[in-house]
C-alpha atoms as a PDB file:
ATOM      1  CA  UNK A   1      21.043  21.334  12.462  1.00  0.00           C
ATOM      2  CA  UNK A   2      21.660  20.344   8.899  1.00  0.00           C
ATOM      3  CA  UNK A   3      17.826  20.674   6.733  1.00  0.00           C
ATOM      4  CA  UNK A   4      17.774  18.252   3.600  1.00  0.00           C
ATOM      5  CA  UNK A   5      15.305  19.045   0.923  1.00  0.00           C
ATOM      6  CA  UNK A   6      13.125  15.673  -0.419  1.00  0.00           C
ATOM      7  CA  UNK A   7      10.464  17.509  -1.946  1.00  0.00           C
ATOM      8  CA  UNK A   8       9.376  21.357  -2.694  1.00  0.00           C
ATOM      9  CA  UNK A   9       6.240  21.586  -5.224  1.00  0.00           C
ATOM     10  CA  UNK A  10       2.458  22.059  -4.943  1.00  0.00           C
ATOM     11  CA  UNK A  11       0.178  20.980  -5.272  1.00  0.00           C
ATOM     12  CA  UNK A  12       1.380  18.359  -7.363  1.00  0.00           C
ATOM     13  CA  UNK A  13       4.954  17.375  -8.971  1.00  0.00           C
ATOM     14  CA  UNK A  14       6.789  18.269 -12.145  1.00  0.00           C
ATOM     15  CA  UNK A  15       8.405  15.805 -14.092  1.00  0.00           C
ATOM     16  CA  UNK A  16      11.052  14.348 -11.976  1.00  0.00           C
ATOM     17  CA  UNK A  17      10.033  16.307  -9.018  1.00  0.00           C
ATOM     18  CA  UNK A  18       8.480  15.243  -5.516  1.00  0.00           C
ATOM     19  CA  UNK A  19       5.831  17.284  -3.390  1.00  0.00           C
ATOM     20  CA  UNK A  20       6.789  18.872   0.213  1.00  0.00           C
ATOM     21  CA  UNK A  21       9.176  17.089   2.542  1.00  0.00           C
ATOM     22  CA  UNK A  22      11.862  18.262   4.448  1.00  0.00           C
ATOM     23  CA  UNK A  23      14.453  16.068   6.884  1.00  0.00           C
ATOM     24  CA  UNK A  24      15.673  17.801   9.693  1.00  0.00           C
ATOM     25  CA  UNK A  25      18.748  16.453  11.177  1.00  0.00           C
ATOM     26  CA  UNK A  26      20.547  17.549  14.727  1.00  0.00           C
ATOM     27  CA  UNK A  27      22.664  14.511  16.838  1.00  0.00           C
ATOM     28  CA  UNK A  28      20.713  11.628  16.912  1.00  0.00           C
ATOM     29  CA  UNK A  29      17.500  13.250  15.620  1.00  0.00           C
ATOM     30  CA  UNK A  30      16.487  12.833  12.575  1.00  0.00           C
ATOM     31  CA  UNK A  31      13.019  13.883  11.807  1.00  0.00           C
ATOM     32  CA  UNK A  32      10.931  14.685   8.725  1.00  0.00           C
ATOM     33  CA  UNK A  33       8.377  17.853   7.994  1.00  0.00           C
ATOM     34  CA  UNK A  34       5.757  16.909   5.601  1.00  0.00           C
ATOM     35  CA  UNK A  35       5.927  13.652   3.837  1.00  0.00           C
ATOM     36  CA  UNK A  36       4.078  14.641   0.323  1.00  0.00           C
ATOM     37  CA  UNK A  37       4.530  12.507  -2.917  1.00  0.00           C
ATOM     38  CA  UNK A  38       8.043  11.343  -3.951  1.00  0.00           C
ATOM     39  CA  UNK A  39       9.458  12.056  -0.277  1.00  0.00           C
ATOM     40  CA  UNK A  40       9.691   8.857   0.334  1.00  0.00           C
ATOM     41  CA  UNK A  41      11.865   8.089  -2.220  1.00  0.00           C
ATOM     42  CA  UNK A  42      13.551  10.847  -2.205  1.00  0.00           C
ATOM     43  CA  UNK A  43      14.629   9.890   1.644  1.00  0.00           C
ATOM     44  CA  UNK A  44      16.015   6.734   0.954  1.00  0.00           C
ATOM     45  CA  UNK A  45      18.631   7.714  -1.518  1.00  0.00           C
ATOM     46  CA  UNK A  46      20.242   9.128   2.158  1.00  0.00           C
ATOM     47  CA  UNK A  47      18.861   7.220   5.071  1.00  0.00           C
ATOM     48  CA  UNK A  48      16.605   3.811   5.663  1.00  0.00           C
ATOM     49  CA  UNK A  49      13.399   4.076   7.323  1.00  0.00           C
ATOM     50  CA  UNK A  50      14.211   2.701  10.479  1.00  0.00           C
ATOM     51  CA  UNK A  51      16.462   5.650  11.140  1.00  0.00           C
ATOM     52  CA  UNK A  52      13.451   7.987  10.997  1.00  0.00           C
ATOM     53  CA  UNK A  53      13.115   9.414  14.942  1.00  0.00           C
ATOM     54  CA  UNK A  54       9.737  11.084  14.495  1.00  0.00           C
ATOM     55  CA  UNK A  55       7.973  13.254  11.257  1.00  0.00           C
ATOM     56  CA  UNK A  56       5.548  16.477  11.535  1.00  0.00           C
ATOM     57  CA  UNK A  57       2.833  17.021   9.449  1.00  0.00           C
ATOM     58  CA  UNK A  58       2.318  21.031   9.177  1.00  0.00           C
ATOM     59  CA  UNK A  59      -0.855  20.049   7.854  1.00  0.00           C
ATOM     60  CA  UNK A  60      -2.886  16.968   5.827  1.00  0.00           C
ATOM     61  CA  UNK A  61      -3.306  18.429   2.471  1.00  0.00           C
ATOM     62  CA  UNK A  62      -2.248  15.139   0.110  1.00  0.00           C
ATOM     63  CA  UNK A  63       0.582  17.308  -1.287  1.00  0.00           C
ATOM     64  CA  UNK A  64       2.067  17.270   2.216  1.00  0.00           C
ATOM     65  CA  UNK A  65       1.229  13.649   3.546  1.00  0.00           C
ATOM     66  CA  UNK A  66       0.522  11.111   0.412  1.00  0.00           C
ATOM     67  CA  UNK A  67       3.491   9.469   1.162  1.00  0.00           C
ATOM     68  CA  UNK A  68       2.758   8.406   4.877  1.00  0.00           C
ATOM     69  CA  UNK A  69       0.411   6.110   2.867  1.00  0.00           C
ATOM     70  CA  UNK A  70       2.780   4.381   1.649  1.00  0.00           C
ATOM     71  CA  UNK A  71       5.480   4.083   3.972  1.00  0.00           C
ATOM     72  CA  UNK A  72       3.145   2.333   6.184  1.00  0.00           C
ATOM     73  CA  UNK A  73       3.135  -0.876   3.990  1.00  0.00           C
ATOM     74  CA  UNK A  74       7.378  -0.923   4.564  1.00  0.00           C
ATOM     75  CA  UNK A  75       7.143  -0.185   8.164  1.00  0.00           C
ATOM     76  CA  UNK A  76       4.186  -3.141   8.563  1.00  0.00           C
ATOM     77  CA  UNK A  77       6.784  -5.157   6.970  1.00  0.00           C
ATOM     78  CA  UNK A  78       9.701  -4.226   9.015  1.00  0.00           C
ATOM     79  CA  UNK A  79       7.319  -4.484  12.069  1.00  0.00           C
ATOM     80  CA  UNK A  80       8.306  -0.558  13.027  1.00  0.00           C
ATOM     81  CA  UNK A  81       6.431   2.346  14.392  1.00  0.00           C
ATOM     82  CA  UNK A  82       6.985   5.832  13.784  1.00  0.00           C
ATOM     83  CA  UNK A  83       5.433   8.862  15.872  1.00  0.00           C
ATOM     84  CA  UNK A  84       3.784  11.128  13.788  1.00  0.00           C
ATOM     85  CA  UNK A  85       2.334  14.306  14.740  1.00  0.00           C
ATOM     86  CA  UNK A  86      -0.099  15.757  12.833  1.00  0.00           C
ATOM     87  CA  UNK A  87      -3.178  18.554  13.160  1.00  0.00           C
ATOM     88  CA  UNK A  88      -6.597  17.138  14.587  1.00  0.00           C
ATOM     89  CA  UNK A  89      -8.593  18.523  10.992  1.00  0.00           C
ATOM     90  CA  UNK A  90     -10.295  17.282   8.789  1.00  0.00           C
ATOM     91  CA  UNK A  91     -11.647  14.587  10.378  1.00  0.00           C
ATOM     92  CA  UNK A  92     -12.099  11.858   7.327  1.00  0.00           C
ATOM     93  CA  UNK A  93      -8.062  12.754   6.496  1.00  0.00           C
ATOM     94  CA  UNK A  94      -6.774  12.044  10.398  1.00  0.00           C
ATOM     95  CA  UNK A  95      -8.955   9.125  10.378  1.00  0.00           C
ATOM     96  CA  UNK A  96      -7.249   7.971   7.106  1.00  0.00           C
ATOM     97  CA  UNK A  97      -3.693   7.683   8.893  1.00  0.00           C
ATOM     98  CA  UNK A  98      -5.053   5.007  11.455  1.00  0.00           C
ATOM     99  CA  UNK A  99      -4.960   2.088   8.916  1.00  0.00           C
ATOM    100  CA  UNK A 100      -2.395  -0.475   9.788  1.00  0.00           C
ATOM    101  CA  UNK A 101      -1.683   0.966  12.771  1.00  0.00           C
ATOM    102  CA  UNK A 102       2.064   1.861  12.267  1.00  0.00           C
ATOM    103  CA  UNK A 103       1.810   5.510  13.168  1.00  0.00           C
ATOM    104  CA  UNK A 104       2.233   6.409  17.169  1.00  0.00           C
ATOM    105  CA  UNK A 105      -0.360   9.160  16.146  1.00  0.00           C
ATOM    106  CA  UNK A 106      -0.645  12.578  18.233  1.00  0.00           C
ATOM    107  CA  UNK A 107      -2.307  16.115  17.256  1.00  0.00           C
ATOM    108  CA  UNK A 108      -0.661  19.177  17.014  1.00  0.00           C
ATOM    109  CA  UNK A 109      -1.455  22.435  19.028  1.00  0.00           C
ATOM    110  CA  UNK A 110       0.060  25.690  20.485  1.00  0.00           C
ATOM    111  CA  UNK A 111       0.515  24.217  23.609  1.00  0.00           C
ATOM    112  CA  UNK A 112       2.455  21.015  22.664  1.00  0.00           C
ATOM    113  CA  UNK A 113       6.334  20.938  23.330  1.00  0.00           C
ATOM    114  CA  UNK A 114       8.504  18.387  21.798  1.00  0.00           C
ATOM    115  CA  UNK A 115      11.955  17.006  23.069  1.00  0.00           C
ATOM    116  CA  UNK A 116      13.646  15.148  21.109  1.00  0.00           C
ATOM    117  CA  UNK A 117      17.202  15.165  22.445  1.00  0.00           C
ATOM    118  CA  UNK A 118      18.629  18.248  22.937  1.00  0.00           C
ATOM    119  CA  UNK A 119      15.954  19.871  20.557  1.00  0.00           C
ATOM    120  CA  UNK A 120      12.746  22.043  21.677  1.00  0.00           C
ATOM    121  CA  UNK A 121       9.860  22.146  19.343  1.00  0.00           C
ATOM    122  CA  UNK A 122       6.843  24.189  19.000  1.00  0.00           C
ATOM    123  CA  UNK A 123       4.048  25.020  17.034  1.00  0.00           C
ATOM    124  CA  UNK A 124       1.516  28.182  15.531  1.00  0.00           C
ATOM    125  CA  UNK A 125      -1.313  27.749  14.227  1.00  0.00           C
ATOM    126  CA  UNK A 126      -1.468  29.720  10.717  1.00  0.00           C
ATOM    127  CA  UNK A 127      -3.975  30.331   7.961  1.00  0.00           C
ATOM    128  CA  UNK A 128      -4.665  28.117   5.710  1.00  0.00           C
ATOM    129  CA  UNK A 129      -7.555  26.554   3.767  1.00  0.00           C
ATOM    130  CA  UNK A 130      -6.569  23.028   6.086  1.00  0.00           C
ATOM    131  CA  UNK A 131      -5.810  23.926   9.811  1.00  0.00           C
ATOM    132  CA  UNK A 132      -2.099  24.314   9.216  1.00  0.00           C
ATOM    133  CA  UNK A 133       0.814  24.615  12.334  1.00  0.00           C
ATOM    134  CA  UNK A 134       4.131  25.907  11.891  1.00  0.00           C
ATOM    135  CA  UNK A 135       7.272  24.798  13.414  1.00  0.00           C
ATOM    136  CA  UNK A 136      10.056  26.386  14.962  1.00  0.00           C
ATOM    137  CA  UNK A 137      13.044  24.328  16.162  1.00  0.00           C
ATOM    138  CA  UNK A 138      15.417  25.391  18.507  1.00  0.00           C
ATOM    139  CA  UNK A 139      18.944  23.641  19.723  1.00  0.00           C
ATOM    140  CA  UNK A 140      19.691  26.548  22.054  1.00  0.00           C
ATOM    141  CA  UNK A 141      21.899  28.155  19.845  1.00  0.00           C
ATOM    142  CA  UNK A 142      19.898  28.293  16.538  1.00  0.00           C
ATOM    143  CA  UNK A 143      16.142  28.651  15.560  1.00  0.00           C
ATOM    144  CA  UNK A 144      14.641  27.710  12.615  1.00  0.00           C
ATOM    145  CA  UNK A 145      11.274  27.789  11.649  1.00  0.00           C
ATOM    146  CA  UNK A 146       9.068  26.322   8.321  1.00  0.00           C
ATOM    147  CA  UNK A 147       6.026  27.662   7.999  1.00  0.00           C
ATOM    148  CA  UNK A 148       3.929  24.470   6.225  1.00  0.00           C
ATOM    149  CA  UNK A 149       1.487  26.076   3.990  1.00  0.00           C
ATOM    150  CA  UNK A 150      -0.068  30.043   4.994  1.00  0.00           C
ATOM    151  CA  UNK A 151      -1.255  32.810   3.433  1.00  0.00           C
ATOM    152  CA  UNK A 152      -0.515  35.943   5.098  1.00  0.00           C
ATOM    153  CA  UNK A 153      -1.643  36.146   9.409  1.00  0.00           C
ATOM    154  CA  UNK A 154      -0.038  38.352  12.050  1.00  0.00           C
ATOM    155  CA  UNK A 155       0.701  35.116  13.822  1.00  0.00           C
ATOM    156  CA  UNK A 156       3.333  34.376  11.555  1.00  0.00           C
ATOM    157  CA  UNK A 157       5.149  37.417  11.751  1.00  0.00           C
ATOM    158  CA  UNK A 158       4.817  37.252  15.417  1.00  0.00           C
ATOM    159  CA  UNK A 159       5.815  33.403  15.750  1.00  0.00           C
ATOM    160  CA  UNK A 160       9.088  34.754  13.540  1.00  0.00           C
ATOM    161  CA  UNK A 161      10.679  37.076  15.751  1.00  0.00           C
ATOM    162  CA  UNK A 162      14.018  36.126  16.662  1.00  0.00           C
ATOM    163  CA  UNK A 163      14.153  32.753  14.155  1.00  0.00           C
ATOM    164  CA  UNK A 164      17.791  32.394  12.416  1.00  0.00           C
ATOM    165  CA  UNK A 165      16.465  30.535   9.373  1.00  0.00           C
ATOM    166  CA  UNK A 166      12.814  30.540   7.754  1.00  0.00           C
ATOM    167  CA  UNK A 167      12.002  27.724   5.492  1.00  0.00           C
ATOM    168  CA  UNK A 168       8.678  29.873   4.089  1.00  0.00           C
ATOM    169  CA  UNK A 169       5.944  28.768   1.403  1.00  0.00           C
ATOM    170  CA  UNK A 170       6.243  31.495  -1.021  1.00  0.00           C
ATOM    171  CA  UNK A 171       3.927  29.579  -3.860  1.00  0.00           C
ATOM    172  CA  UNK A 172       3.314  33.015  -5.744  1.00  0.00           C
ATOM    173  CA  UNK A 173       5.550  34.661  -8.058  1.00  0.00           C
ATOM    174  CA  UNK A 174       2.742  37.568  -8.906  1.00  0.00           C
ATOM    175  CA  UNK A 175       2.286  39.896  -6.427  1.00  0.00           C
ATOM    176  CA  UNK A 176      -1.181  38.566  -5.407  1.00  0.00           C
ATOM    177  CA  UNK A 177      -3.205  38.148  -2.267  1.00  0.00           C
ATOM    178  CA  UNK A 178      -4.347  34.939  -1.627  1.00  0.00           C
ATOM    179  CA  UNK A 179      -6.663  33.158   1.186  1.00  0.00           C
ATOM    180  CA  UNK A 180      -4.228  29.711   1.213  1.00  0.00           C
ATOM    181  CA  UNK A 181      -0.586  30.839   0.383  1.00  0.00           C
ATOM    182  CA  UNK A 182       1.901  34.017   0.408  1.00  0.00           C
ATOM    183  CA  UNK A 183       3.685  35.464  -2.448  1.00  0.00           C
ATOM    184  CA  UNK A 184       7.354  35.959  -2.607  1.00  0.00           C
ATOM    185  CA  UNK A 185       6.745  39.754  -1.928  1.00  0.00           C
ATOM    186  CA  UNK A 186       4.477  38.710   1.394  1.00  0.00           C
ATOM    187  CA  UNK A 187       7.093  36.267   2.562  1.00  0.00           C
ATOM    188  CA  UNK A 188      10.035  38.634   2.254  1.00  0.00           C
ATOM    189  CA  UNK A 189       7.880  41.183   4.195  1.00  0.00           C
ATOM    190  CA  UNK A 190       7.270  39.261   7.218  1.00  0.00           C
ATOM    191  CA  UNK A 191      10.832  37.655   7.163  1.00  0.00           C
ATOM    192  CA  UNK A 192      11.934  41.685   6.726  1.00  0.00           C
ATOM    193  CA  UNK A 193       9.818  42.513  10.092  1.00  0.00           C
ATOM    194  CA  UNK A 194       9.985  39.805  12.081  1.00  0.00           C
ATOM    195  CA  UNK A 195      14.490  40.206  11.929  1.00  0.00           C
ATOM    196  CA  UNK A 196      14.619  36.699  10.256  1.00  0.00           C
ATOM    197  CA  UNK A 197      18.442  35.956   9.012  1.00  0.00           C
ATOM    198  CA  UNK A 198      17.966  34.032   6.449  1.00  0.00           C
ATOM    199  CA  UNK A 199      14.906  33.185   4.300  1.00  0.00           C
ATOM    200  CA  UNK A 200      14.468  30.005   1.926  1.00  0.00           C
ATOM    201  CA  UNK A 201      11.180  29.475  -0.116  1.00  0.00           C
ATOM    202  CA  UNK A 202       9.497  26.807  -1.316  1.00  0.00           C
ATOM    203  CA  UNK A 203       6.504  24.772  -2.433  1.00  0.00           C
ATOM    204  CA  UNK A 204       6.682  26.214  -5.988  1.00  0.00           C
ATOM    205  CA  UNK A 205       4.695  25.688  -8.411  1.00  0.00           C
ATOM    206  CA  UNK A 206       5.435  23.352 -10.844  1.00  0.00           C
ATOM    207  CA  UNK A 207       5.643  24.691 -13.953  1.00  0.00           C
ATOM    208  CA  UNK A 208       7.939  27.830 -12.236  1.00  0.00           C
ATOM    209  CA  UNK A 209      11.852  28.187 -12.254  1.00  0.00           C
ATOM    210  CA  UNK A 210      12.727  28.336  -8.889  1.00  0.00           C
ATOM    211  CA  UNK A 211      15.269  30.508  -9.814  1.00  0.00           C
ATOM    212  CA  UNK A 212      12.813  33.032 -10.710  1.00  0.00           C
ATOM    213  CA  UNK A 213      11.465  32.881  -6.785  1.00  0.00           C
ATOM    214  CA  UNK A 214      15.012  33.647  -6.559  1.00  0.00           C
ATOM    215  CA  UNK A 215      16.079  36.555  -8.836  1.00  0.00           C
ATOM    216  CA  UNK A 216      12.545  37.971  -7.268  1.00  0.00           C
ATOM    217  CA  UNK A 217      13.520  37.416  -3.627  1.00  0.00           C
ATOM    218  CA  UNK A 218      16.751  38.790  -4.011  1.00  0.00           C
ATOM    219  CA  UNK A 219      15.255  41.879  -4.495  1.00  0.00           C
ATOM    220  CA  UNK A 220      12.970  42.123  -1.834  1.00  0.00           C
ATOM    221  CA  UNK A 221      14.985  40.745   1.322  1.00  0.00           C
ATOM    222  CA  UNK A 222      17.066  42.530   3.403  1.00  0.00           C
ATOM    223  CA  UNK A 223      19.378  39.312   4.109  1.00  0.00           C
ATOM    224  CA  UNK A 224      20.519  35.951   2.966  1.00  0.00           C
ATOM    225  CA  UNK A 225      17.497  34.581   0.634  1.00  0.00           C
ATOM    226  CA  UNK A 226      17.444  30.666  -0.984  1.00  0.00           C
ATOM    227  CA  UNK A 227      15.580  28.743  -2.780  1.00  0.00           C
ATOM    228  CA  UNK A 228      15.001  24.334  -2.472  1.00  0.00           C
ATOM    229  CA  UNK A 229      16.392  21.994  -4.375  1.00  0.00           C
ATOM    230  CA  UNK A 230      15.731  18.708  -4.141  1.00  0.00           C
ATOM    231  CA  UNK A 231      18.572  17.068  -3.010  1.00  0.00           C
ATOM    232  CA  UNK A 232      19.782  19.927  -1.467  1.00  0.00           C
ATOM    233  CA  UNK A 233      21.274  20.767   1.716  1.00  0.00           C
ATOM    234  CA  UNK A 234      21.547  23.592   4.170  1.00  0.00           C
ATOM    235  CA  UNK A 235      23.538  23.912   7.122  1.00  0.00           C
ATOM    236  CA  UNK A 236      20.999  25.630   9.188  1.00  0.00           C
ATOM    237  CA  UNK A 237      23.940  27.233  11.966  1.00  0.00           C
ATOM    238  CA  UNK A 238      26.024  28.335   9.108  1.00  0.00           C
ATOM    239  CA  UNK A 239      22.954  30.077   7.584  1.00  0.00           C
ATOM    240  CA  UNK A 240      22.483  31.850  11.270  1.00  0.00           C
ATOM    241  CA  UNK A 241      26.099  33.191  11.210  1.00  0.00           C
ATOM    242  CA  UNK A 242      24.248  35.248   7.817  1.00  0.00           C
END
């Protein structure tokens, strides 16, 4: 599994800089978690849209999913349709992703397994101020899970256990406890309990040096800790082998 990094601020983009998205690649899969502003761009520079296999939507804030907006105008044009999977809440913001019908749309819940290839997917729901799921993908040989947008549950710790690589929102530098995200110090915590590998945060803020999520991380986790970069890639089984 390789993970490719389109976009990692919120709740809106720096200069230059592109909201959450993240392209998850494994054989002939290649699928994409959160589609938020400048994704879409971001994805072309690498692939065309008609090699997108499916995206995941952890949740349908429109620093996550503005984008799916406008992708739907190029796939109307190039006559394609995309599965999409995103959570059944709020209401007026699923109904919103109907329009042009280009979207093969189905809701998220614990109980739903995908497939794709030789890839198993499932999903928690964590705590956020949308309904938010995260997702853990597994080839057999290598977990990884991204955590969309949460502020500190048991579930997620729990839903961790035995994951290679986290891909974590860690929005706050200050140690402070919030009611929609987790701070660098509560991400490194449950990564710390729940045995996770290697940790990379994200959706910083952004007017924030992500190298300052970094130099604080580094302190705090017990093994290999990242930040995003767009642009950037990470080789998800090397990262395992941490």
């Amino acid at each position: 599994m390789k993970l490719m990094v389109l976009g990692n601020t919120g709740p809106y983009p720096g200069p230059g800089g592109a909201c959450s998205g993240y392209l998850l690649e494994s054989g002939d899969t290649r699928m994409v978690m959160d589609f938020g502003n400048g994704t879409l761009a971001n994805l072309q520079k690498h692939h065309s849209i008609d090699e997108i296999s499916l995206i995941i939507c952890s949740h349908l804030h429109a620093d996550h999913i503005s984008d799916l907006f406008v992708l739907r105008y190029a796939l109307e044009q190039k006559k394609l349709m995309i599965p999409l999977f995103v959570p059944s809440e709020p209401p007026l913001e699923l109904a919103s992703l109907y329009y042009k019908n280009v979207y093969t749309i189905k809701t998220l819940s614990e109980e739903l397994v995908l497939k794709p290839d030789h890839l198993t997917i499932t999903f928690k729901k964590l705590k956020h101020s949308f309904l938010d799921y995260a997702i853990k993908i597994t080839d057999g040989e290598t977990t990884f899970l991204y955590t969309g947008d949460t502020c500190y549950t048991p579930a997620l710790g729990e839903f961790a256990k035995g994951v290679d690589v986290m891909l974590c929102d860690g929005a706050f530098l200050e140690d402070v406890v919030s009611d929609k995200h987790l701070s660098v110090k509560e991400a490194c915590e449950i990564a710390n309990e729940a045995g996770v590998k290697t940790l990379i945060l994200t959706h910083f803020a952004p007017f924030e040096d992500p190298q300052a999520y970094l130099s604080k991380g580094e302190k705090l986790f017990k093994g290999a800790l990242y930040v995003t970069e767009i642009g950037k890639s990470f080789d998800i089984k090397a990262l395992s082998k941490n």
